[in-house]
PDB file of N, CA and C in Angstrom:
ATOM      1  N   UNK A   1      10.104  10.962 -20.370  1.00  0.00           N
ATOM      2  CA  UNK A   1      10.094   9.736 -19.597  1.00  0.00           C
ATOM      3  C   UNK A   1       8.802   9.663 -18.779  1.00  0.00           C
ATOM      4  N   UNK A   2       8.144   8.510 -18.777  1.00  0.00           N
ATOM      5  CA  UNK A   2       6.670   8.370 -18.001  1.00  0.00           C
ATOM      6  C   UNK A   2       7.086   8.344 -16.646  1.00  0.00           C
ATOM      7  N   UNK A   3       6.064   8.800 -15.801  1.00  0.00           N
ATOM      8  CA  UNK A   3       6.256   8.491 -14.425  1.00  0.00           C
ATOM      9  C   UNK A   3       5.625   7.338 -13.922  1.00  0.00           C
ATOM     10  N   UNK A   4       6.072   6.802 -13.350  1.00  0.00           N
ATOM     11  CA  UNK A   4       5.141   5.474 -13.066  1.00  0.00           C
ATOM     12  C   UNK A   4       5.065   5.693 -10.926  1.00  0.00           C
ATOM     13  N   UNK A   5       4.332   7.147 -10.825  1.00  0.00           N
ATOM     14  CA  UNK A   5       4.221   6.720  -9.419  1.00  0.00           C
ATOM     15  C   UNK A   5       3.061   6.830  -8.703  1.00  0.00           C
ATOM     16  N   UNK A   6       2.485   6.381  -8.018  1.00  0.00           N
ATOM     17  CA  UNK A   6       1.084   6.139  -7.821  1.00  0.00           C
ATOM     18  C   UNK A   6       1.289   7.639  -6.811  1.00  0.00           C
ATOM     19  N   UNK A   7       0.501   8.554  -6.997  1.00  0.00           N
ATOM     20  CA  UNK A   7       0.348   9.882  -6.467  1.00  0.00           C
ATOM     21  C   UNK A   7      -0.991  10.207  -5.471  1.00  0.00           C
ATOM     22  N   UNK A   8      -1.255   9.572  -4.999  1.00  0.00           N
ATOM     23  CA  UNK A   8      -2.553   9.735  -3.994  1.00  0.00           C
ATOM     24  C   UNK A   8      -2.329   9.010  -2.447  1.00  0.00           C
ATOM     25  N   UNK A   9      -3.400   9.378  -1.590  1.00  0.00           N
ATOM     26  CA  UNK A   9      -2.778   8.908  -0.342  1.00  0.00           C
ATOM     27  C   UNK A   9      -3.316   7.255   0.201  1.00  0.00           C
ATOM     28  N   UNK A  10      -2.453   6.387   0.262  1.00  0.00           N
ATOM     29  CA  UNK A  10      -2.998   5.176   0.541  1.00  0.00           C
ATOM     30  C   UNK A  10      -2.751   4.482   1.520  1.00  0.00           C
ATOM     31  N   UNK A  11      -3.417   3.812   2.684  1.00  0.00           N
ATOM     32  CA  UNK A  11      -3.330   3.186   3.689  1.00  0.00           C
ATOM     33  C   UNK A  11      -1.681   2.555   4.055  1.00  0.00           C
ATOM     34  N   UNK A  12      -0.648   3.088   3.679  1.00  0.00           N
ATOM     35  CA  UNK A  12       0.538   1.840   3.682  1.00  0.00           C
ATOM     36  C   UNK A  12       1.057   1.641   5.029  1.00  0.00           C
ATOM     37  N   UNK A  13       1.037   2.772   5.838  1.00  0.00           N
ATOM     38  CA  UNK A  13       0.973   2.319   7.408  1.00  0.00           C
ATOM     39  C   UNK A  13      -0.056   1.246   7.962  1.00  0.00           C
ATOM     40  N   UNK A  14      -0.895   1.641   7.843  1.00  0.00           N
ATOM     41  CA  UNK A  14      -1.754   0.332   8.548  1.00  0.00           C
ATOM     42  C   UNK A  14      -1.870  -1.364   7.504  1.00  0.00           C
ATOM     43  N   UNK A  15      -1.446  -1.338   6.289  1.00  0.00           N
ATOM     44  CA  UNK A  15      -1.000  -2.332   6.232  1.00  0.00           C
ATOM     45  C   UNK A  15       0.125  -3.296   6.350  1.00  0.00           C
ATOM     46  N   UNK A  16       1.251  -1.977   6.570  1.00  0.00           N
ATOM     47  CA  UNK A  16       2.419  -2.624   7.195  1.00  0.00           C
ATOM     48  C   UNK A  16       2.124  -2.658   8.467  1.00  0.00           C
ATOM     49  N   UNK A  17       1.882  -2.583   9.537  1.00  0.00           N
ATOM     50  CA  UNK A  17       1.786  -2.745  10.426  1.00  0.00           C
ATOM     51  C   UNK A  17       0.810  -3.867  11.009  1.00  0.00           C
ATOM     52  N   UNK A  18      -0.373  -4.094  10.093  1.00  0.00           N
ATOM     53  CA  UNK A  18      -0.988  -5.551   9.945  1.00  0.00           C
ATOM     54  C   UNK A  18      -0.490  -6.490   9.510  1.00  0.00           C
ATOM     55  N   UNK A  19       0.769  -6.322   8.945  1.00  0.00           N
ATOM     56  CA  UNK A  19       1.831  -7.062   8.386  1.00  0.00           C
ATOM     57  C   UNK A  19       2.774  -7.666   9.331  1.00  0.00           C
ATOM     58  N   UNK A  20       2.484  -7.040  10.618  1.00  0.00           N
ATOM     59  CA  UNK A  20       3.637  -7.000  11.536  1.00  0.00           C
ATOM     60  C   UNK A  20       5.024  -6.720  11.042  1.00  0.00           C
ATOM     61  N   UNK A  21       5.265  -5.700  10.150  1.00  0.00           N
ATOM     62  CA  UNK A  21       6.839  -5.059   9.696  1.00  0.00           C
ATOM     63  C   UNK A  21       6.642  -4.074  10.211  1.00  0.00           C
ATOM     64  N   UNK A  22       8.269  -4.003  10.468  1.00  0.00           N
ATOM     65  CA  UNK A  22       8.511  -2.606  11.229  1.00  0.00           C
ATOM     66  C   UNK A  22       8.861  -1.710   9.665  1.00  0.00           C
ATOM     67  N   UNK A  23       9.322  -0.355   9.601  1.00  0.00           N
ATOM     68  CA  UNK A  23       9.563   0.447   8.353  1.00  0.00           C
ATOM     69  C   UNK A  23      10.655  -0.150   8.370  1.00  0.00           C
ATOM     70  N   UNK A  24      11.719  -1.016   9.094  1.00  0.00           N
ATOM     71  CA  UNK A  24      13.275  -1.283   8.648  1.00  0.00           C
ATOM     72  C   UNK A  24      12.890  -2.502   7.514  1.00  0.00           C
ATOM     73  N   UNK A  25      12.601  -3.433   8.490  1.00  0.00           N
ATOM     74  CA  UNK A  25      11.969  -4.663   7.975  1.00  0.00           C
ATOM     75  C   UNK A  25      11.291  -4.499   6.624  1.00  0.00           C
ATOM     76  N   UNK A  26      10.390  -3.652   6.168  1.00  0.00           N
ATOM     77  CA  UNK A  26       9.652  -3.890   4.885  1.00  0.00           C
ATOM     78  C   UNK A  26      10.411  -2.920   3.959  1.00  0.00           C
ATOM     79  N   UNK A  27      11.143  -2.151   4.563  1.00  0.00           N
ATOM     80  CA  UNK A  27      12.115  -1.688   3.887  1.00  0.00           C
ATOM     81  C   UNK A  27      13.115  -2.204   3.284  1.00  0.00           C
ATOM     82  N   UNK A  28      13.633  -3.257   3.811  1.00  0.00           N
ATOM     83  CA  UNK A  28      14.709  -4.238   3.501  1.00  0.00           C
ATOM     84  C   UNK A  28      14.169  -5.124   2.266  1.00  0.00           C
ATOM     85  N   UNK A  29      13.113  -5.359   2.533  1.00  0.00           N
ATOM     86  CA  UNK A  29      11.973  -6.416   1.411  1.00  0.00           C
ATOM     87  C   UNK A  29      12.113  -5.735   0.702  1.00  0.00           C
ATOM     88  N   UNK A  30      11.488  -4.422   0.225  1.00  0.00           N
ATOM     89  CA  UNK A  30      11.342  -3.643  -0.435  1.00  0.00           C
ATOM     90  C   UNK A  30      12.944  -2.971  -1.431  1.00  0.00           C
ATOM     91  N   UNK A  31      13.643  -3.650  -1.050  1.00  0.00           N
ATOM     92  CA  UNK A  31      15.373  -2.727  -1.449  1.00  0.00           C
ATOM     93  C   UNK A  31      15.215  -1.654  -1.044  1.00  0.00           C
ATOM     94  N   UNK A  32      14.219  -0.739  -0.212  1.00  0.00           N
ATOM     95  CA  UNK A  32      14.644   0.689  -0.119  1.00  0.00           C
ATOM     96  C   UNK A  32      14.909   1.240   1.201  1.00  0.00           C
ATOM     97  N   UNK A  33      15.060   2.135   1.253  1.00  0.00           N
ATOM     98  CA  UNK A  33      15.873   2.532   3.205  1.00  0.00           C
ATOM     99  C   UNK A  33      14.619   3.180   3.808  1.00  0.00           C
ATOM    100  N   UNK A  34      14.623   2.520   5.040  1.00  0.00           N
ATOM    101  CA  UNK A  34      13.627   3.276   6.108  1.00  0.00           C
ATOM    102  C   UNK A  34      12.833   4.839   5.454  1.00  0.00           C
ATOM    103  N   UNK A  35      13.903   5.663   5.155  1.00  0.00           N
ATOM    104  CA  UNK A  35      13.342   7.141   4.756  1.00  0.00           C
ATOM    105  C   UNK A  35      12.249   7.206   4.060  1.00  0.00           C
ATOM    106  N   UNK A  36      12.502   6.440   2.987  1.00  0.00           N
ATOM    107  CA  UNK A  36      11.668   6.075   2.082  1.00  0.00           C
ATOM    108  C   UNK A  36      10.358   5.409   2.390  1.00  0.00           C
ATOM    109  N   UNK A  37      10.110   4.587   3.106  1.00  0.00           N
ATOM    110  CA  UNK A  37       8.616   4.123   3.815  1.00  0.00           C
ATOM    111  C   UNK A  37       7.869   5.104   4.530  1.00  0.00           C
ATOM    112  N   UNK A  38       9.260   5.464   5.394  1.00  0.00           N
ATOM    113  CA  UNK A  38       8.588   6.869   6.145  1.00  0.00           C
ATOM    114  C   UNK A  38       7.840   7.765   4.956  1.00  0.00           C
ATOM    115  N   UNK A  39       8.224   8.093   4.176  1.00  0.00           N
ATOM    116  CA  UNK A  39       7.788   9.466   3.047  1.00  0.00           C
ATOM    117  C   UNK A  39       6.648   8.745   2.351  1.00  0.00           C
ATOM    118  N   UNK A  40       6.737   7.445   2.024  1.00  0.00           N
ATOM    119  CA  UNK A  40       5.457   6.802   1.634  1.00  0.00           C
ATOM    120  C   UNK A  40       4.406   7.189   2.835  1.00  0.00           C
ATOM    121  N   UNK A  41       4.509   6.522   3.792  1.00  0.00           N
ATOM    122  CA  UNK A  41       3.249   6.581   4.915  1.00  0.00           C
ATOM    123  C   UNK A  41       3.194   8.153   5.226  1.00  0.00           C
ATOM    124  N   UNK A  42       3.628   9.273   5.582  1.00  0.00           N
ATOM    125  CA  UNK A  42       3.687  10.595   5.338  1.00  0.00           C
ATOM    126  C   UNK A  42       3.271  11.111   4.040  1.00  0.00           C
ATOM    127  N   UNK A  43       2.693  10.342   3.046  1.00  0.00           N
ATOM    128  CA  UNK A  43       2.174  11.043   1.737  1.00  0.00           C
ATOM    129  C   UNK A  43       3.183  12.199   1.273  1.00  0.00           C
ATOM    130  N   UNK A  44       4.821  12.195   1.864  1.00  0.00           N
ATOM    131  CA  UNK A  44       5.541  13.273   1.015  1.00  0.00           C
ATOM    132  C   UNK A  44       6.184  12.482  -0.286  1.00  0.00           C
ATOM    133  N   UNK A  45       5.882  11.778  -0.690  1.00  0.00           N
ATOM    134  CA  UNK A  45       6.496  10.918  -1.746  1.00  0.00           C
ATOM    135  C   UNK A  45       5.742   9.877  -2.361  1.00  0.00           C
ATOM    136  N   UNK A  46       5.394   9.860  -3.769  1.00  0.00           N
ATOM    137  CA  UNK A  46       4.548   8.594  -4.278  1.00  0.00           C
ATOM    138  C   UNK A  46       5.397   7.519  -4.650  1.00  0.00           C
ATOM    139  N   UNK A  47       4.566   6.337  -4.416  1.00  0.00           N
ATOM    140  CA  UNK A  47       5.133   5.172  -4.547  1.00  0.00           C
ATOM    141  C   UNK A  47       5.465   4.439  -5.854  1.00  0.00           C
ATOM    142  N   UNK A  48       6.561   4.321  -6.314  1.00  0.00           N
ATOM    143  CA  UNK A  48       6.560   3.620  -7.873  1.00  0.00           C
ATOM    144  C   UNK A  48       5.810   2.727  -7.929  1.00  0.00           C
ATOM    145  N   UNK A  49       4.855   2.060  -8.936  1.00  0.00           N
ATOM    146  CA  UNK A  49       4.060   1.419  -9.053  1.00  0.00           C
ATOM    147  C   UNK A  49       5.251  -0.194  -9.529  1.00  0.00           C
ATOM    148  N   UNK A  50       5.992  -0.460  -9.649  1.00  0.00           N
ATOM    149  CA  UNK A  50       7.064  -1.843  -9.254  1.00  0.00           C
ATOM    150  C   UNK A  50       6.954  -1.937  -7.489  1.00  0.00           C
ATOM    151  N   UNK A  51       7.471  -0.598  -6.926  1.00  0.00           N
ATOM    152  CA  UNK A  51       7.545  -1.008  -5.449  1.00  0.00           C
ATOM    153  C   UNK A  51       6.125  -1.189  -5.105  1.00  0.00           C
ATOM    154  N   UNK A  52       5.295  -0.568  -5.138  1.00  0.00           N
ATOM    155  CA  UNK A  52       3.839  -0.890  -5.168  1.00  0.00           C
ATOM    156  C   UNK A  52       3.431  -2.204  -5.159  1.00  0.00           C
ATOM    157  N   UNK A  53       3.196  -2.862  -5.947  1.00  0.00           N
ATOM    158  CA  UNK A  53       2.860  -4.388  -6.282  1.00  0.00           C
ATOM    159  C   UNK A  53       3.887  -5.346  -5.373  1.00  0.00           C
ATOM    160  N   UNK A  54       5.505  -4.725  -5.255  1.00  0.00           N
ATOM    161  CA  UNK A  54       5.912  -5.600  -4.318  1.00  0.00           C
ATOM    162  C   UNK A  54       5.248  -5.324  -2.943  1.00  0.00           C
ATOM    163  N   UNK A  55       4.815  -4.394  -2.576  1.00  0.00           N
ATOM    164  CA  UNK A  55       4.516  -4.067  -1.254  1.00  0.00           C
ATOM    165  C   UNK A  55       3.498  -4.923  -1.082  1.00  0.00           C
ATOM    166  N   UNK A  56       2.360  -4.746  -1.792  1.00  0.00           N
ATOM    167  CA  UNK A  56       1.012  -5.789  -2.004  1.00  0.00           C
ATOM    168  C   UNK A  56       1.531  -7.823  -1.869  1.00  0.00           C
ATOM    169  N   UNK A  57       2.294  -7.348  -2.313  1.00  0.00           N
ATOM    170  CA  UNK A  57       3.067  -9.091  -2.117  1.00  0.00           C
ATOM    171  C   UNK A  57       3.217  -9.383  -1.147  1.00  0.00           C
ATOM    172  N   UNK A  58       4.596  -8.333  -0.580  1.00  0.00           N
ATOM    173  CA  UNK A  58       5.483  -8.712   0.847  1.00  0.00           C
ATOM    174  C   UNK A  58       3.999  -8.810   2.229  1.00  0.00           C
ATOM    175  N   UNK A  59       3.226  -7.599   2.055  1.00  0.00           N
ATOM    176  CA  UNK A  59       2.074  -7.137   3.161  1.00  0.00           C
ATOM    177  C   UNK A  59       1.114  -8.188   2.966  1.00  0.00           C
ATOM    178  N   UNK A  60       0.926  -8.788   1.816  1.00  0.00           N
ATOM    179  CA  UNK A  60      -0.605 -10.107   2.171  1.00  0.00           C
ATOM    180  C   UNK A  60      -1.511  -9.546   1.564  1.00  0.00           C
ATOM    181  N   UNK A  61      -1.704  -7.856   1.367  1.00  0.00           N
ATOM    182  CA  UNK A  61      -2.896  -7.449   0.744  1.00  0.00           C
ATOM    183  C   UNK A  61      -2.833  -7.685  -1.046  1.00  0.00           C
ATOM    184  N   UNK A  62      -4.134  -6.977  -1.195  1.00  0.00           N
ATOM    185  CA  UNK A  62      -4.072  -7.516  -3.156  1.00  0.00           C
ATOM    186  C   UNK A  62      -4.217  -5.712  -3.203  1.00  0.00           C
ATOM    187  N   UNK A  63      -4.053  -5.419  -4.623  1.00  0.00           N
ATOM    188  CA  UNK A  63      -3.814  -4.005  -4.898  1.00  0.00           C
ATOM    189  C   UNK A  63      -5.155  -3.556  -4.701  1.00  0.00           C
ATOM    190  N   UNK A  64      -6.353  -4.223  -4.690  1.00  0.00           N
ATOM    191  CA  UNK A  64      -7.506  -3.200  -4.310  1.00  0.00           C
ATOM    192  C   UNK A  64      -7.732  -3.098  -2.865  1.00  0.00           C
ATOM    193  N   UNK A  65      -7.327  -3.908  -1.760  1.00  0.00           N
ATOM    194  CA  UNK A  65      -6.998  -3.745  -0.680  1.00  0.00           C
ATOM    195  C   UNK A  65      -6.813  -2.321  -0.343  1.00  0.00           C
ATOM    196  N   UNK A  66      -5.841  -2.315  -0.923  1.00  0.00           N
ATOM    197  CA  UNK A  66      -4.596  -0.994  -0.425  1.00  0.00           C
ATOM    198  C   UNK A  66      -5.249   0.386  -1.777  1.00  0.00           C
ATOM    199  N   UNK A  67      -5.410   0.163  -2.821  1.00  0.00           N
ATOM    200  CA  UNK A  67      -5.921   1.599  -3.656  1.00  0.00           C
ATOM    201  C   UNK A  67      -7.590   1.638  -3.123  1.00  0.00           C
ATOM    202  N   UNK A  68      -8.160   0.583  -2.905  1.00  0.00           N
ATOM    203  CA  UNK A  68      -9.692   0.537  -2.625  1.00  0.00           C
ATOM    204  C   UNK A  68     -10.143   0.566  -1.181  1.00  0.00           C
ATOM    205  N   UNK A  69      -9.861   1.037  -0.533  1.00  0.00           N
ATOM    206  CA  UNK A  69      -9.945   0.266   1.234  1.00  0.00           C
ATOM    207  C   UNK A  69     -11.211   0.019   1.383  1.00  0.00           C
ATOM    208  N   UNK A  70     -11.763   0.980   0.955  1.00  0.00           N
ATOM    209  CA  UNK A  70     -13.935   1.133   1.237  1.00  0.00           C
ATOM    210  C   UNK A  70     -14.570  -0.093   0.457  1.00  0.00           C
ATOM    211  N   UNK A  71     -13.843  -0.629  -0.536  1.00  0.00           N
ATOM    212  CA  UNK A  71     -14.426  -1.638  -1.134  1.00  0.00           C
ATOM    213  C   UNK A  71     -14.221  -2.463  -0.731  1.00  0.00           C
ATOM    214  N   UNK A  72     -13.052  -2.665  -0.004  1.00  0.00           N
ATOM    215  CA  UNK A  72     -12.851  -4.419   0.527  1.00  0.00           C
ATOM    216  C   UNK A  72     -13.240  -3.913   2.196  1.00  0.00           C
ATOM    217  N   UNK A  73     -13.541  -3.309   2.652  1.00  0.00           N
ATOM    218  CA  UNK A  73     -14.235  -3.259   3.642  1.00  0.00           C
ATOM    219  C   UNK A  73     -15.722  -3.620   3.640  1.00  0.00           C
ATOM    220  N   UNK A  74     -16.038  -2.881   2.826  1.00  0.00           N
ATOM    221  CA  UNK A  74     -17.794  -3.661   2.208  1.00  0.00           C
ATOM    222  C   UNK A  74     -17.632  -4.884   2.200  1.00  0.00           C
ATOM    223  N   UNK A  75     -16.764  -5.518   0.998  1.00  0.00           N
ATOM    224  CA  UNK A  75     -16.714  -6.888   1.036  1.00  0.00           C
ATOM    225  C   UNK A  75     -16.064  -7.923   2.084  1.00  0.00           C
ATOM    226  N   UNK A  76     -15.870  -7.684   3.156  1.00  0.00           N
ATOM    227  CA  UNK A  76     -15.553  -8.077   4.134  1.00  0.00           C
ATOM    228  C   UNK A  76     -16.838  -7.895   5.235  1.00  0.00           C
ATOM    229  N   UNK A  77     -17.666  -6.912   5.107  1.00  0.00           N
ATOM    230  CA  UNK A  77     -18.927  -6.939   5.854  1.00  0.00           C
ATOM    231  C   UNK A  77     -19.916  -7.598   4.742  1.00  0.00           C
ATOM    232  N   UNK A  78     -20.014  -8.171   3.570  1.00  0.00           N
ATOM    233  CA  UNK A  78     -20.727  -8.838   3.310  1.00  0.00           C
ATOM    234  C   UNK A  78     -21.828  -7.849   2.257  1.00  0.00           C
ATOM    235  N   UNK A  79     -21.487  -6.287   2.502  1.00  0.00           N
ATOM    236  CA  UNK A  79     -22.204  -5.646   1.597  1.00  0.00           C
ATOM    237  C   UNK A  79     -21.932  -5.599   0.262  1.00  0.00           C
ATOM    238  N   UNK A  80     -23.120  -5.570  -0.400  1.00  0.00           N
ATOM    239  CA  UNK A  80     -22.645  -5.493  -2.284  1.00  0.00           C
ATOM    240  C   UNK A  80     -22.795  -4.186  -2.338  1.00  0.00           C
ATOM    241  N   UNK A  81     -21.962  -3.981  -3.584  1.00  0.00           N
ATOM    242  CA  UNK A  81     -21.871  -2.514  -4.193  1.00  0.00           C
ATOM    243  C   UNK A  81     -22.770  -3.012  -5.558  1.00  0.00           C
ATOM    244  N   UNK A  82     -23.476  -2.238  -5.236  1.00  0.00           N
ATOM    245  CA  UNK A  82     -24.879  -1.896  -6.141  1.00  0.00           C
ATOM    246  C   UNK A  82     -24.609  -1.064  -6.909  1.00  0.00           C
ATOM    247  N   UNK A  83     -23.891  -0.474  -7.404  1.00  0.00           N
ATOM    248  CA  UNK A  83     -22.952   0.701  -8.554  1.00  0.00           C
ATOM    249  C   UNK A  83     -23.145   0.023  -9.977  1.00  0.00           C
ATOM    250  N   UNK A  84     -23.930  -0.207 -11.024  1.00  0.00           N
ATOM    251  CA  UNK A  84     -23.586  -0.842 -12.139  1.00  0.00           C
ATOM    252  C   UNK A  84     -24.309   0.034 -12.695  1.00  0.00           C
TER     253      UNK A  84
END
């Protein structure tokens, strides 16, 4: 059986919280219980990539937001990534 869980550490506290959700609240969005957000934002647990994309929904961000932070920070200061 594939795993489908995104395994690295990604901003999800500070975009819930730019979200103005509390962990109950985006938890509830999310179908899953408080514990579970907690262990997301604590990096003890990866995020299924279904709850993933909903999170990107419910929070306002787009998935490179949240897997990319350094890039949409550039692009928010107006810098290009010169990488080609």
């Amino acid at each position: 059986m594939e795993d489908n869980t995104i395994k690295r550490k990604l901003p999800i506290k500070a975009a819930r919280i730019a979200a103005g959700l509390s962990q109950e609240e985006l938890a509830k969005e999310l179908g899953v219980t408080r514990m579970t957000v907690s262990n997301w934002e604590n990096n003890k647990k990866g995020m299924r990539t279904t709850a993933f994309y909903l999170f990107c929904k419910v929070t306002g961000f787009s998935t490179d937001d949240i897997l990319m932070p350094e890039k949409s920070a550039k692009r928010e200061h107006g810098e290009e990534d010169n990488a080609n």
